[in-house]
C-alpha atoms as a PDB file:
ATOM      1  CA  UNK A   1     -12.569  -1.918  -1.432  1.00  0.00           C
ATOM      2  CA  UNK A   2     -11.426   1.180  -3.451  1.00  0.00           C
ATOM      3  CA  UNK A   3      -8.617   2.078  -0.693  1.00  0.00           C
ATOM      4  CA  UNK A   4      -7.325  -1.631  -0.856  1.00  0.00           C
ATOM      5  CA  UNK A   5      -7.011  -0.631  -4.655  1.00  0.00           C
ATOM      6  CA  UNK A   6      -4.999   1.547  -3.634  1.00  0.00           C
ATOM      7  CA  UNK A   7      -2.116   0.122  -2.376  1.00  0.00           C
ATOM      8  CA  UNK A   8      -2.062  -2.006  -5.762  1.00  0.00           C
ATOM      9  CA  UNK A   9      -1.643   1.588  -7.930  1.00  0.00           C
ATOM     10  CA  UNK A  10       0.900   1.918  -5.010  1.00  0.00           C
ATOM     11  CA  UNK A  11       3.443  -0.818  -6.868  1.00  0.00           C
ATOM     12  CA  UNK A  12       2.493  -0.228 -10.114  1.00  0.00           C
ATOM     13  CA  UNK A  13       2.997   3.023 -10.596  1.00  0.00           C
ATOM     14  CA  UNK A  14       5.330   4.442  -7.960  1.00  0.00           C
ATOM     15  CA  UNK A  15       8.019   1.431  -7.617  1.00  0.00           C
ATOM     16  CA  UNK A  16      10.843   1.202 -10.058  1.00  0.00           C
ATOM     17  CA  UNK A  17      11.536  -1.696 -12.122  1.00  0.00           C
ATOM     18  CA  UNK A  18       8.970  -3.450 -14.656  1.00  0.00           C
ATOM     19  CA  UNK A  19       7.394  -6.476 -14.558  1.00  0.00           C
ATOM     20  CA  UNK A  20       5.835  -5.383 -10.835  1.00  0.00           C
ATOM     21  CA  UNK A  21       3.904  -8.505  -9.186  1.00  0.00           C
ATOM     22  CA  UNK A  22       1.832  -7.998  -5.933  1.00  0.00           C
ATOM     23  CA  UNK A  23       2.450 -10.893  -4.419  1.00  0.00           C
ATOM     24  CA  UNK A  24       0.235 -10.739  -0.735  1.00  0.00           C
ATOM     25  CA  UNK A  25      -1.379  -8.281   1.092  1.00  0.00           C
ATOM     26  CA  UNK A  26      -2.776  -8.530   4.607  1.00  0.00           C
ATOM     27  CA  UNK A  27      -5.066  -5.372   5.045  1.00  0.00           C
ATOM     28  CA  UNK A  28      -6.639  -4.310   8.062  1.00  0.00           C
ATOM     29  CA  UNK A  29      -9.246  -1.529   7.904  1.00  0.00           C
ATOM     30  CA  UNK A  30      -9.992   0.457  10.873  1.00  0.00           C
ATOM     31  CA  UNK A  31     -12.434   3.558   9.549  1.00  0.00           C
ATOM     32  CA  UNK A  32     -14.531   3.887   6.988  1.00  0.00           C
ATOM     33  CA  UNK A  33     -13.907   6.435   4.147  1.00  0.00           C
ATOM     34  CA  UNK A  34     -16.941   8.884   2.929  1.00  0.00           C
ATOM     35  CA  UNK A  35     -17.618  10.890   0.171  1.00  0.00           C
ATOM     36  CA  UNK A  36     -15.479  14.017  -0.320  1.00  0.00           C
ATOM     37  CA  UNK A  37     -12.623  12.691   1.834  1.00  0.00           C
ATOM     38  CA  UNK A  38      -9.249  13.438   0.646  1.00  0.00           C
ATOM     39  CA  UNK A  39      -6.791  10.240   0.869  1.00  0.00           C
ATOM     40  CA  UNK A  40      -3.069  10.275   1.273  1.00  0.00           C
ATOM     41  CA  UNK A  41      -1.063   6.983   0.844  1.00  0.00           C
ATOM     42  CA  UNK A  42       2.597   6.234   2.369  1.00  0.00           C
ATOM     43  CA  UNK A  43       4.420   3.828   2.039  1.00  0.00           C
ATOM     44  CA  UNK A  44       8.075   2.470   3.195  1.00  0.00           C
ATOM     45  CA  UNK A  45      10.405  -0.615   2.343  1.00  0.00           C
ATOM     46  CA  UNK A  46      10.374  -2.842   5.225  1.00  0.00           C
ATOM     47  CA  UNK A  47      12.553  -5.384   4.144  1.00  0.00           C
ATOM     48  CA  UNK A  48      14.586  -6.174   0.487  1.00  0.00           C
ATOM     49  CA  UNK A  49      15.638  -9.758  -0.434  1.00  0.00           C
ATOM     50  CA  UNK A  50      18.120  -9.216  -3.288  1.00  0.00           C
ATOM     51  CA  UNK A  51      18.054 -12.907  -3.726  1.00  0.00           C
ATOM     52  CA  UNK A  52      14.395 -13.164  -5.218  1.00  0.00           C
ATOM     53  CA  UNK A  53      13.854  -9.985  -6.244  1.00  0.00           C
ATOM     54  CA  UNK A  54      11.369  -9.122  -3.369  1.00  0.00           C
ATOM     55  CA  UNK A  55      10.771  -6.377  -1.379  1.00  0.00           C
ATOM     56  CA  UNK A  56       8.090  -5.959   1.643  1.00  0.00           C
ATOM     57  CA  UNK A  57       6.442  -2.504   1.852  1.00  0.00           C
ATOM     58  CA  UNK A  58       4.497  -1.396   5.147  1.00  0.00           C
ATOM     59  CA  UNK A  59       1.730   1.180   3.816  1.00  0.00           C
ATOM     60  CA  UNK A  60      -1.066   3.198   5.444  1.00  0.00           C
ATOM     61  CA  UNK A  61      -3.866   5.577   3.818  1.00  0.00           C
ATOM     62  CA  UNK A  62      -5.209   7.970   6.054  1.00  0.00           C
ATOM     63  CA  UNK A  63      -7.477  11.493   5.153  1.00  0.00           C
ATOM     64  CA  UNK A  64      -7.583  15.096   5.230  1.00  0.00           C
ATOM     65  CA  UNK A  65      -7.513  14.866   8.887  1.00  0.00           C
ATOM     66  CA  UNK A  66      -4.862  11.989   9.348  1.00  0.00           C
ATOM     67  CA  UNK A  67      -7.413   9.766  10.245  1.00  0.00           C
ATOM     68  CA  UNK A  68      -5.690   6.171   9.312  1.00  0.00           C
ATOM     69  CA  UNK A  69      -7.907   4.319   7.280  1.00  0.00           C
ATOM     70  CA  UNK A  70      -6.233   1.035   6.677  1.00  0.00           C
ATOM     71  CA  UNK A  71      -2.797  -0.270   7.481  1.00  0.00           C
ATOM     72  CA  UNK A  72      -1.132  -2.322   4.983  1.00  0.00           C
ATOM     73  CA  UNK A  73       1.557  -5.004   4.755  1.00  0.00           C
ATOM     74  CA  UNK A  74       2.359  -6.839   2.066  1.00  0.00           C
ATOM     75  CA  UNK A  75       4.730  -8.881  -0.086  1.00  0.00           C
ATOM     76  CA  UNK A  76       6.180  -7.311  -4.057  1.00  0.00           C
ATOM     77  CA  UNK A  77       8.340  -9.055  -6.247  1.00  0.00           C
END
């Protein structure tokens, strides 16, 4: 569950604006994660709905060796 975490220090810290809410996130993990691996996350702006304020990221954390951990999607307002 500490990569999921991830993806929330993702909006908080990294997105612009105050007030950040994660809104939904639909996580699918496809490799575990050991001790000592290095993690990398990336994320992009799928979608942006001016009218609510919302955006829709697509993010992915993958290791040293670009193994992809967990692929994200998920909704920000």
């Amino acid at each position: 569950m500490y990569t999921a975490s991830l993806y929330s220090m993702l909006v908080g810290v990294y997105l612009p604006g105050e007030r950040r809410l994660f809104h939904e996130c639909d996580i699918h993990f496809c490799a575990p994660v050991y001790i000592g691996d290095v993690l990398t996350v990336r994320g992009s702006v799928k979608e942006i709905d001016p009218r609510f304020s919302r955006i829709v990221l697509k993010a992915e954390i993958r290791n040293q060796d670009e193994v992809n951990f967990n692929v994200s999607g998920g909704d920000y307002m």
